[in-house]
Protein backbone atom coordinates (compact mmCIF):
# COMPACT_ATOMS: atom_id res chain seq x y z
CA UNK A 1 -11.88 -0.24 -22.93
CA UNK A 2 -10.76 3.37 -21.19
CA UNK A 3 -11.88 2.73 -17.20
CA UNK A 4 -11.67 5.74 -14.22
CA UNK A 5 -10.40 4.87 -11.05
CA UNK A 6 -11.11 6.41 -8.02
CA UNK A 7 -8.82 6.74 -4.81
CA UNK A 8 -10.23 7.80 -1.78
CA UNK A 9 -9.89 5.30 0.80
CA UNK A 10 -7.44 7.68 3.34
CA UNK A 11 -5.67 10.45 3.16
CA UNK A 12 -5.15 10.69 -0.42
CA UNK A 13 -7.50 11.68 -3.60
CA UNK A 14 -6.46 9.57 -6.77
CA UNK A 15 -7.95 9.48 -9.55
CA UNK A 16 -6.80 7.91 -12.76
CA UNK A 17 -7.32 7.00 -16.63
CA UNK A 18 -6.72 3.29 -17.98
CA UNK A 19 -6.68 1.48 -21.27
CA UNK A 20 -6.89 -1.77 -21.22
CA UNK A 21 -5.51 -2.00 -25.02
CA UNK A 22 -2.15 -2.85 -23.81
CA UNK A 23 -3.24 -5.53 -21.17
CA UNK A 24 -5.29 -7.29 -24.26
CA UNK A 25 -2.30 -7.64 -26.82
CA UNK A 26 -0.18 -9.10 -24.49
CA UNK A 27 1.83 -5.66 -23.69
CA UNK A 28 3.75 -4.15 -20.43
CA UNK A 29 0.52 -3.05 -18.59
CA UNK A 30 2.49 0.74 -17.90
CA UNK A 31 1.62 1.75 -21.44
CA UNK A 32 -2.21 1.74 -20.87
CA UNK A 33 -1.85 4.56 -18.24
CA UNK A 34 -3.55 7.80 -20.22
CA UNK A 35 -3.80 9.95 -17.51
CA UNK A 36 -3.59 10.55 -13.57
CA UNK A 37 -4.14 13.07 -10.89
CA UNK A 38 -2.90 12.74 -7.34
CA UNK A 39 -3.07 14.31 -3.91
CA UNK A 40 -2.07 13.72 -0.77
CA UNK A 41 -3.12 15.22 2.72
CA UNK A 42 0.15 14.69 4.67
CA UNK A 43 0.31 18.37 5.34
CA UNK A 44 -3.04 18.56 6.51
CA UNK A 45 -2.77 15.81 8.71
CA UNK A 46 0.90 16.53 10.04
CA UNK A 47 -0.21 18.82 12.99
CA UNK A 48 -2.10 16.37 14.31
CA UNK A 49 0.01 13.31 13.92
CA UNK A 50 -2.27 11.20 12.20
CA UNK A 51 -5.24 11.28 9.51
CA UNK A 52 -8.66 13.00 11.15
CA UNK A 53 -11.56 10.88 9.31
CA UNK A 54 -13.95 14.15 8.88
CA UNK A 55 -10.83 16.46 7.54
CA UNK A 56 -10.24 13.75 4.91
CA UNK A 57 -13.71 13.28 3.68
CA UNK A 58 -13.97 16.81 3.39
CA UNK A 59 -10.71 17.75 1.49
CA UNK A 60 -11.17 14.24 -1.13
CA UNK A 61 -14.37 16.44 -2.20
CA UNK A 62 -12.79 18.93 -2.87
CA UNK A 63 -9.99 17.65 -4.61
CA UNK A 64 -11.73 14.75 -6.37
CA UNK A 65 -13.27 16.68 -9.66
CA UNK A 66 -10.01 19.18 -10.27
CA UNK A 67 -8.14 15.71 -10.00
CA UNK A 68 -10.20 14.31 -12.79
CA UNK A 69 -10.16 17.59 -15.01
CA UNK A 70 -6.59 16.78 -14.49
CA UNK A 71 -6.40 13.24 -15.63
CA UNK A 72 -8.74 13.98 -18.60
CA UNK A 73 -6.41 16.66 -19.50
CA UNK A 74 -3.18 14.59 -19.52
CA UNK A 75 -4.72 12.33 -21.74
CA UNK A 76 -6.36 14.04 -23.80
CA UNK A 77 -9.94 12.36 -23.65
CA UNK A 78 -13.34 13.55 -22.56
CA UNK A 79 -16.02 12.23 -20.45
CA UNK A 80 -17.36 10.66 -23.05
CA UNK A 81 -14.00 8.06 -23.62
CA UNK A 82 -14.87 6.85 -20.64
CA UNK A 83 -16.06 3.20 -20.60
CA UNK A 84 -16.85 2.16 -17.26
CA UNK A 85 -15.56 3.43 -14.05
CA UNK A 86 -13.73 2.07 -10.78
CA UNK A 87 -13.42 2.77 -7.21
CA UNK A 88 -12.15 1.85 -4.00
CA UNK A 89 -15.33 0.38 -2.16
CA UNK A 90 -13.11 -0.57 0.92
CA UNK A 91 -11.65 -1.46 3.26
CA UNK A 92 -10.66 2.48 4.11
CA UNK A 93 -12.24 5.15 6.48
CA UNK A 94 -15.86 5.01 5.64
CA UNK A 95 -16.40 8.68 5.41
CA UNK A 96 -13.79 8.64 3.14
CA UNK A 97 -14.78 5.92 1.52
CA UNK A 98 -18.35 7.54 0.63
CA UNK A 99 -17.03 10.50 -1.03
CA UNK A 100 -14.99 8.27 -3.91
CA UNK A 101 -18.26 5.82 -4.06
CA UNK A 102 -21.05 8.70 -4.42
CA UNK A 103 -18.80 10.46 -6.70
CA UNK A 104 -18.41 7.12 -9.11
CA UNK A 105 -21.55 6.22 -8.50
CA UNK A 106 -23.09 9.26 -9.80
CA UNK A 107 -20.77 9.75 -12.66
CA UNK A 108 -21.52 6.60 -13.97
CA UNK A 109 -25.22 6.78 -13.67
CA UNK A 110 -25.11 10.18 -15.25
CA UNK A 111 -22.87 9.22 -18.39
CA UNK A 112 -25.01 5.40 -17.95
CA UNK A 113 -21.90 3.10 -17.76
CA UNK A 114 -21.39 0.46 -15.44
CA UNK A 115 -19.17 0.41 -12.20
CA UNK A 116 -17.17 -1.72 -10.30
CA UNK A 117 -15.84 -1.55 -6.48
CA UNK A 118 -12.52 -2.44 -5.83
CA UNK A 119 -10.68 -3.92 -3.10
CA UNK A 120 -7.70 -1.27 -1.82
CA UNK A 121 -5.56 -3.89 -1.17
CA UNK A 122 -6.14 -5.98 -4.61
CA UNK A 123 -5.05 -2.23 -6.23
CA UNK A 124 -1.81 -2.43 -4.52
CA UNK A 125 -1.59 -6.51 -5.28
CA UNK A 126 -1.84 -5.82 -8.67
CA UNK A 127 0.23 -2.68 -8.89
CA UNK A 128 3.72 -4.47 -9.86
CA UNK A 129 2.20 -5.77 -12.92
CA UNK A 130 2.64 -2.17 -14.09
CA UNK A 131 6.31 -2.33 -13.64
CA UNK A 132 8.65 -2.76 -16.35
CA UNK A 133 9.31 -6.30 -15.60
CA UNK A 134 5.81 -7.58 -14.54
CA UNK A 135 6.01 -10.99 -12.21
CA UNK A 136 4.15 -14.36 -13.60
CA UNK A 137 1.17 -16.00 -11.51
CA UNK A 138 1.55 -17.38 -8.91
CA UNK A 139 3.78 -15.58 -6.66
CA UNK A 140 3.94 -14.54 -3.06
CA UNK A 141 3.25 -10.84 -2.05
CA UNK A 142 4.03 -9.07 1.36
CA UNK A 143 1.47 -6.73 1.42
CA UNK A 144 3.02 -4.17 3.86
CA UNK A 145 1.43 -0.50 4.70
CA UNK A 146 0.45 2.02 7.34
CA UNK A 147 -2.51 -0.55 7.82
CA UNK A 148 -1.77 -3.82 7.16
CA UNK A 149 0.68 -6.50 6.90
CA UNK A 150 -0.01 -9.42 5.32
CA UNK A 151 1.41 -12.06 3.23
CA UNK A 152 -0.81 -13.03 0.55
CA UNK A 153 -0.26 -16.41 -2.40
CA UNK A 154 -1.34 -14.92 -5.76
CA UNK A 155 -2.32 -16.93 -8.54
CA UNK A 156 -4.18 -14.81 -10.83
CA UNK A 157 -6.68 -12.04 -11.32
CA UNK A 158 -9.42 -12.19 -8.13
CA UNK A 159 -7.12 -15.40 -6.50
CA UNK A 160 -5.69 -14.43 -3.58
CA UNK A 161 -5.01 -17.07 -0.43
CA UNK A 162 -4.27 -15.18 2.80
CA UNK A 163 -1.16 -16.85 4.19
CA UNK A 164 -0.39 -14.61 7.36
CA UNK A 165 -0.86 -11.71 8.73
CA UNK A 166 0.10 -9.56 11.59
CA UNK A 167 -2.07 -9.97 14.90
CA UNK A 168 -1.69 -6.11 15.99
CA UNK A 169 0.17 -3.64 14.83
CA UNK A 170 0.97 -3.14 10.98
CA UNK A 171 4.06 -2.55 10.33
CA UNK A 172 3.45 1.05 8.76
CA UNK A 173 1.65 1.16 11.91
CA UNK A 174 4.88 0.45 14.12
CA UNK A 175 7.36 2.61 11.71
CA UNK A 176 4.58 5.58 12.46
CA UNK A 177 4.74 4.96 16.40
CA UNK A 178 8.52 4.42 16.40
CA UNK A 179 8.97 7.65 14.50
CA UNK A 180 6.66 9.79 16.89
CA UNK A 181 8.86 7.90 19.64
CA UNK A 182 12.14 9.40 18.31
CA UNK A 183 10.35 13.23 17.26
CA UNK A 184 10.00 13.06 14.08
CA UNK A 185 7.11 14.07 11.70
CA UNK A 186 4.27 11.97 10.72
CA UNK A 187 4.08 10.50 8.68
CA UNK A 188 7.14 8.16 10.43
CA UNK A 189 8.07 5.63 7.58
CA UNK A 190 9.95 7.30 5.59
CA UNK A 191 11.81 9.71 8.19
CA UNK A 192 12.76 6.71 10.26
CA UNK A 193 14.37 5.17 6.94
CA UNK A 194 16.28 7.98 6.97
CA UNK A 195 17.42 8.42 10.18
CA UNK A 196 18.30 4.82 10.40
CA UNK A 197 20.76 5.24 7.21
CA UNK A 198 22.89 7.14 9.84
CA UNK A 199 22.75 4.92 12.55
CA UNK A 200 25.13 1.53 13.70
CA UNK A 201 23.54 -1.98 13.15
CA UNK A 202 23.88 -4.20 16.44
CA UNK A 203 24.00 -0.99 18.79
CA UNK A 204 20.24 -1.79 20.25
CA UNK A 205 19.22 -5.69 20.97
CA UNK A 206 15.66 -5.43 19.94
CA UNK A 207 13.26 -8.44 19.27
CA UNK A 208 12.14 -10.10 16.55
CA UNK A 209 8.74 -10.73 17.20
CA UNK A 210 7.57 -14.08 15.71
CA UNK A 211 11.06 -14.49 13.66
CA UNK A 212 10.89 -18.65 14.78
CA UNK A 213 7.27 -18.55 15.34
CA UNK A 214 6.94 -21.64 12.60
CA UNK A 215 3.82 -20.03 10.77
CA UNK A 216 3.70 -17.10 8.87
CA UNK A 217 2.12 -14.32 10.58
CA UNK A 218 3.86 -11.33 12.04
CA UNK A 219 3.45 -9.03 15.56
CA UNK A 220 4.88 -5.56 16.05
CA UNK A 221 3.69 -3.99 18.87
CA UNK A 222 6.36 -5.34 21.18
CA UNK A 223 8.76 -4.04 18.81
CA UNK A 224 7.34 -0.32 19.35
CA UNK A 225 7.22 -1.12 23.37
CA UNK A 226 10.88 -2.12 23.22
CA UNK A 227 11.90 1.13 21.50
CA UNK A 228 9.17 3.03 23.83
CA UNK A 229 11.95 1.05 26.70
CA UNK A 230 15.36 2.21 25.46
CA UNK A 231 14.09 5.88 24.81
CA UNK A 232 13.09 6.01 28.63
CA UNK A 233 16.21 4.57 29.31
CA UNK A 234 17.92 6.76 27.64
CA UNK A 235 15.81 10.14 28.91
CA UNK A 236 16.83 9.24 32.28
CA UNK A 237 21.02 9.21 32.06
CA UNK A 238 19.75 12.74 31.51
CA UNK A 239 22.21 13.87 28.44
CA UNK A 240 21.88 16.64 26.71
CA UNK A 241 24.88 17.05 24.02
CA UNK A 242 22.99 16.89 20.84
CA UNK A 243 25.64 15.10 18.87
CA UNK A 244 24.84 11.92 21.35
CA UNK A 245 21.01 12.98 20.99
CA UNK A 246 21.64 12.41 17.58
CA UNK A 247 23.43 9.10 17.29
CA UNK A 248 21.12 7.31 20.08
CA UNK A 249 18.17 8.42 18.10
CA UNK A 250 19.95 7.10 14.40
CA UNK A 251 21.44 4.28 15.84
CA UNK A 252 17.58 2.97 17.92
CA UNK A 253 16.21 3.79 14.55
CA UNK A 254 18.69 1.37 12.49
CA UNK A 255 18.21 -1.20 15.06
CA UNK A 256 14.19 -1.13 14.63
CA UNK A 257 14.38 -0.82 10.69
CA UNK A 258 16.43 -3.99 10.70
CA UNK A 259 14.36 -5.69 13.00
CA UNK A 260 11.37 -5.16 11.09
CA UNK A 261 12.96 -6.30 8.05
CA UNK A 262 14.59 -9.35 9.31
CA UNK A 263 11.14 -10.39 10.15
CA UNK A 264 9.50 -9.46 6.84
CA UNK A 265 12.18 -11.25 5.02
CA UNK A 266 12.30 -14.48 6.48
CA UNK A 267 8.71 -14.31 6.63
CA UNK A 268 8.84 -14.29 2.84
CA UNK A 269 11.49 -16.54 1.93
CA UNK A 270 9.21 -19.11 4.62
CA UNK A 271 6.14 -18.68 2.13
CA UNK A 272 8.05 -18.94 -0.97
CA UNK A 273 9.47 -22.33 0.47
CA UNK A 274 5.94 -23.74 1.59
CA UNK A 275 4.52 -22.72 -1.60
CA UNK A 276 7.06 -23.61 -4.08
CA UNK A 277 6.68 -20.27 -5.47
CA UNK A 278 9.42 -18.13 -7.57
CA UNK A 279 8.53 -15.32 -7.61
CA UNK A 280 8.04 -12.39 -5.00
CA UNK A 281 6.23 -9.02 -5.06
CA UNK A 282 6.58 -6.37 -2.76
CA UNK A 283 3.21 -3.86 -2.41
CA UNK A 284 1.91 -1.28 -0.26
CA UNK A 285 2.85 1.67 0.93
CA UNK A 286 6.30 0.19 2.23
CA UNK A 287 7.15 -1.48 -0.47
CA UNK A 288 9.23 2.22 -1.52
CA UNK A 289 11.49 1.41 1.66
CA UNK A 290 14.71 1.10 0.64
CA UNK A 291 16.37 -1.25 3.20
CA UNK A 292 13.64 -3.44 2.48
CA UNK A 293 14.11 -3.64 -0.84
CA UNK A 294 17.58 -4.18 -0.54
CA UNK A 295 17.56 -6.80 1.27
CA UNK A 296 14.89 -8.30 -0.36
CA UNK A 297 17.51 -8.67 -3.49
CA UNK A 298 20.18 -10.09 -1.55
CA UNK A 299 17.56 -12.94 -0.20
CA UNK A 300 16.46 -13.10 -3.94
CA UNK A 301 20.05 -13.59 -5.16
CA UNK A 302 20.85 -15.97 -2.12
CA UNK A 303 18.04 -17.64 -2.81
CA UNK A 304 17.60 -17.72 -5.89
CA UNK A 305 13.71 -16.41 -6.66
CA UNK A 306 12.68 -12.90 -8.78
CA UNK A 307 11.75 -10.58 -6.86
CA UNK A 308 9.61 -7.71 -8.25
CA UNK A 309 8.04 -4.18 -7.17
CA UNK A 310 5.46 -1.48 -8.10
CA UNK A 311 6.78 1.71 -9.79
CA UNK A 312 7.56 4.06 -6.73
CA UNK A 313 5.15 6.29 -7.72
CA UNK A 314 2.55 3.76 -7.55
CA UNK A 315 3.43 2.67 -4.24
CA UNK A 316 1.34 4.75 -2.18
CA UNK A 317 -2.41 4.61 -2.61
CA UNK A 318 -2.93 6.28 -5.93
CA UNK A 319 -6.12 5.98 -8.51
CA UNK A 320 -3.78 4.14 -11.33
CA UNK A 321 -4.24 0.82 -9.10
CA UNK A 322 -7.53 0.93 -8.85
CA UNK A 323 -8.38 1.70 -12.19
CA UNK A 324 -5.83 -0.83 -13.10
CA UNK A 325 -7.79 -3.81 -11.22
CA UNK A 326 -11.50 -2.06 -11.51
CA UNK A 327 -10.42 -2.43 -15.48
CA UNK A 328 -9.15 -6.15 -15.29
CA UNK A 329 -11.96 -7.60 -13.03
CA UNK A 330 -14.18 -6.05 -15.96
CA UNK A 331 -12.38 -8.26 -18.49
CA UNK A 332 -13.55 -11.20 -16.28
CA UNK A 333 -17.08 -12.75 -15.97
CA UNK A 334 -18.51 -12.55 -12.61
CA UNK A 335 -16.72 -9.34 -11.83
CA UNK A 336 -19.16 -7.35 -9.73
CA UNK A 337 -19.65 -4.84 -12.33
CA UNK A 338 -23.14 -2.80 -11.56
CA UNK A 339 -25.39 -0.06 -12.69
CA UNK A 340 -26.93 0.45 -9.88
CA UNK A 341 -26.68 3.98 -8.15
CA UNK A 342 -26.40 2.97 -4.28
CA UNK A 343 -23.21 4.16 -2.73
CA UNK A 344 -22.17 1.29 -0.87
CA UNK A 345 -18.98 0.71 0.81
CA UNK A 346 -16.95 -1.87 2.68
CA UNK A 347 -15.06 -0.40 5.97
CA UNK A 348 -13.91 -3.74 6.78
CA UNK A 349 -13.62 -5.95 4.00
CA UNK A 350 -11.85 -9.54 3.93
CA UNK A 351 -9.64 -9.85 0.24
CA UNK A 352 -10.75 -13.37 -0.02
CA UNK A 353 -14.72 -12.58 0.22
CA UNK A 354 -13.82 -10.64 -3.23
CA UNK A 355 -12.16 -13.89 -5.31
CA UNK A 356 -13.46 -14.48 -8.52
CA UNK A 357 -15.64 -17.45 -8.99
């Protein structure tokens, strides 16, 4: 079975081809990927330091059909390959949202095959299977991007138990805010990993929120507030030689990378204990930070689990994911498959409403 998947729940277009051939037989997952076309609008979006809903909808319709050309292309199939198709029905901005849905929707009327919505966050959930070295059910995933942070238990296709999550800011959300703190581009994740490679550990005492809380959900807006303190601090001893510029900026960004990471990590290692669970997998958008994953193999070594991630590529929101989990919730009965034509969406959209039956 040869699914589409469609991407559109942000600021990037994805769209992608899928076999599930490989998946059937008991092969890596990787080797069903035929074919995939990606874009992203960080450019776009860069002048105004964050994604603007209506400029998003309007450049995934225009980049949604060359994107498919594209993946068709690569792999060397035509429309009429094409089995079934999946989307991301949510959660996501819902203009956004619309364009991928109408433009599944439609296609799969048109070429009269069914359809599936997917859950953005299952995509990324399920995105390490496609990694060389694919984890076993059940394991525990931090689920950590620009808009959430969560720590789900996973033990199998459409079974997901929400264990903790954060109760403001994501922490994508906090790496963004930090980064716009300290001048530098949106979007702040990865620029702030790279500053902080040049910076001092211990320099800046800064909190780890929740670190003993006892339960397993996270907070980082204090974090951001307590950066927001030392820059103002800073701004008012009034110096201006850029080499100090420089190292108070690299060494308050080290101090708030390993901050957040302390937290994520013990977070982790918490819900592995409570659990009983050996395995780990890191998704989302963060997962390609590589502090994070660094440490994350010195816990796993310490403490003796497997830890496992998504192909960096795949890390970001991308249209392999989705067709990846439209394509395996069609292998399974009650999957939400449809031929209906409405374009509905999900905006907000709780993971656990979606668990298979």
């Amino acid at each position: 079975m040869i699914v589409l998947g469609i991407e559109t729940s942000c600021d990037e277009t994805g769209v992608a081809l899928y076999n599930t051939a490989p998946w059937e037989a008991g092969k890596p997952a990787f080797q069903g990927i035929l074919g995939q076309g990606l874009h992203s609008q960080i450019a776009m979006h860069r002048d105004y330091g964050g994604v603007v809903p209506e400029l998003a909808s309007r450049d995934h319709i225009r980049r949604v059909l060359p994107l498919l050309d594209q993946s068709l292309a690569q792999s060397g199939l035509k429309l009429a390959n094409i089995d079934a198709v999946a989307f991301t029905q949510g959660p996501g901005l819902a203009g956004a949202l619309l364009v991928g849905s109408a433009f599944a929707k439609s296609l799969a009327q048109g070429l009269n095959l069914p359809s599936i919505g997917v859950h953005h966050l299952e995509g990324h959930l399920l995105s390490p299977l496609l990694g060389q070295t694919a984890p076993q059910f059940p394991f525990i995933a931090p689920l950590v991007s620009g808009g959430h942070t969560q720590l789900m238990k996973v033990s199998g296709i459409g079974q997901y138990e929400l264990l903790g999550e954060s109760l403001d800011d994501a922490a994508g959300e906090a790496f963004d805010k930090t980064a716009k703190l300290l001048g530098l581009d949106y979007p702040g994740g990865a620029a702030i990993s790279k500053l902080a490679e040049q910076g001092r550990s211990g320099v800046f005492d800064l909190p780890r929120p929740m670190l003993h809380s006892g339960d397993l959900d996270f907070s980082f807006s204090g974090l951001k507030t307590a950066v927001l303190n030392q820059v103002k601090k800073f701004e008012g001893l009034n110096i201006s030689d850029p080499q100090a510029v420089a190292q108070f900026h690299a060494d308050l960004a080290r101090s708030f990378v390993d901050a957040i990471i302390a937290v994520l990590v013990s977070k982790s290692e918490k819900a592995l204990k409570q659990t009983g669970c050996k395995h780990l997998v890191l998704a989302g958008g963060v997962g390609a930070n590589t502090q994070l994953r660094t440490a994350l193999n010195a816990s796993a070594l310490h403490n003796r689990f497997e830890v496992h991630y998504p192909p960096l590529d795949l890390c970001t929101d991308n249209g392999v994911m989705i067709a990846f989990a439209g394509a395996l919730r069609l292998l399974a009965k009650n999957n939400g498959a449809t031929t209906s034509g409405a374009f509905d969406i999900k905006p907000r959209w709780d993971l656990q409403s979606n668990n298979l039956i």
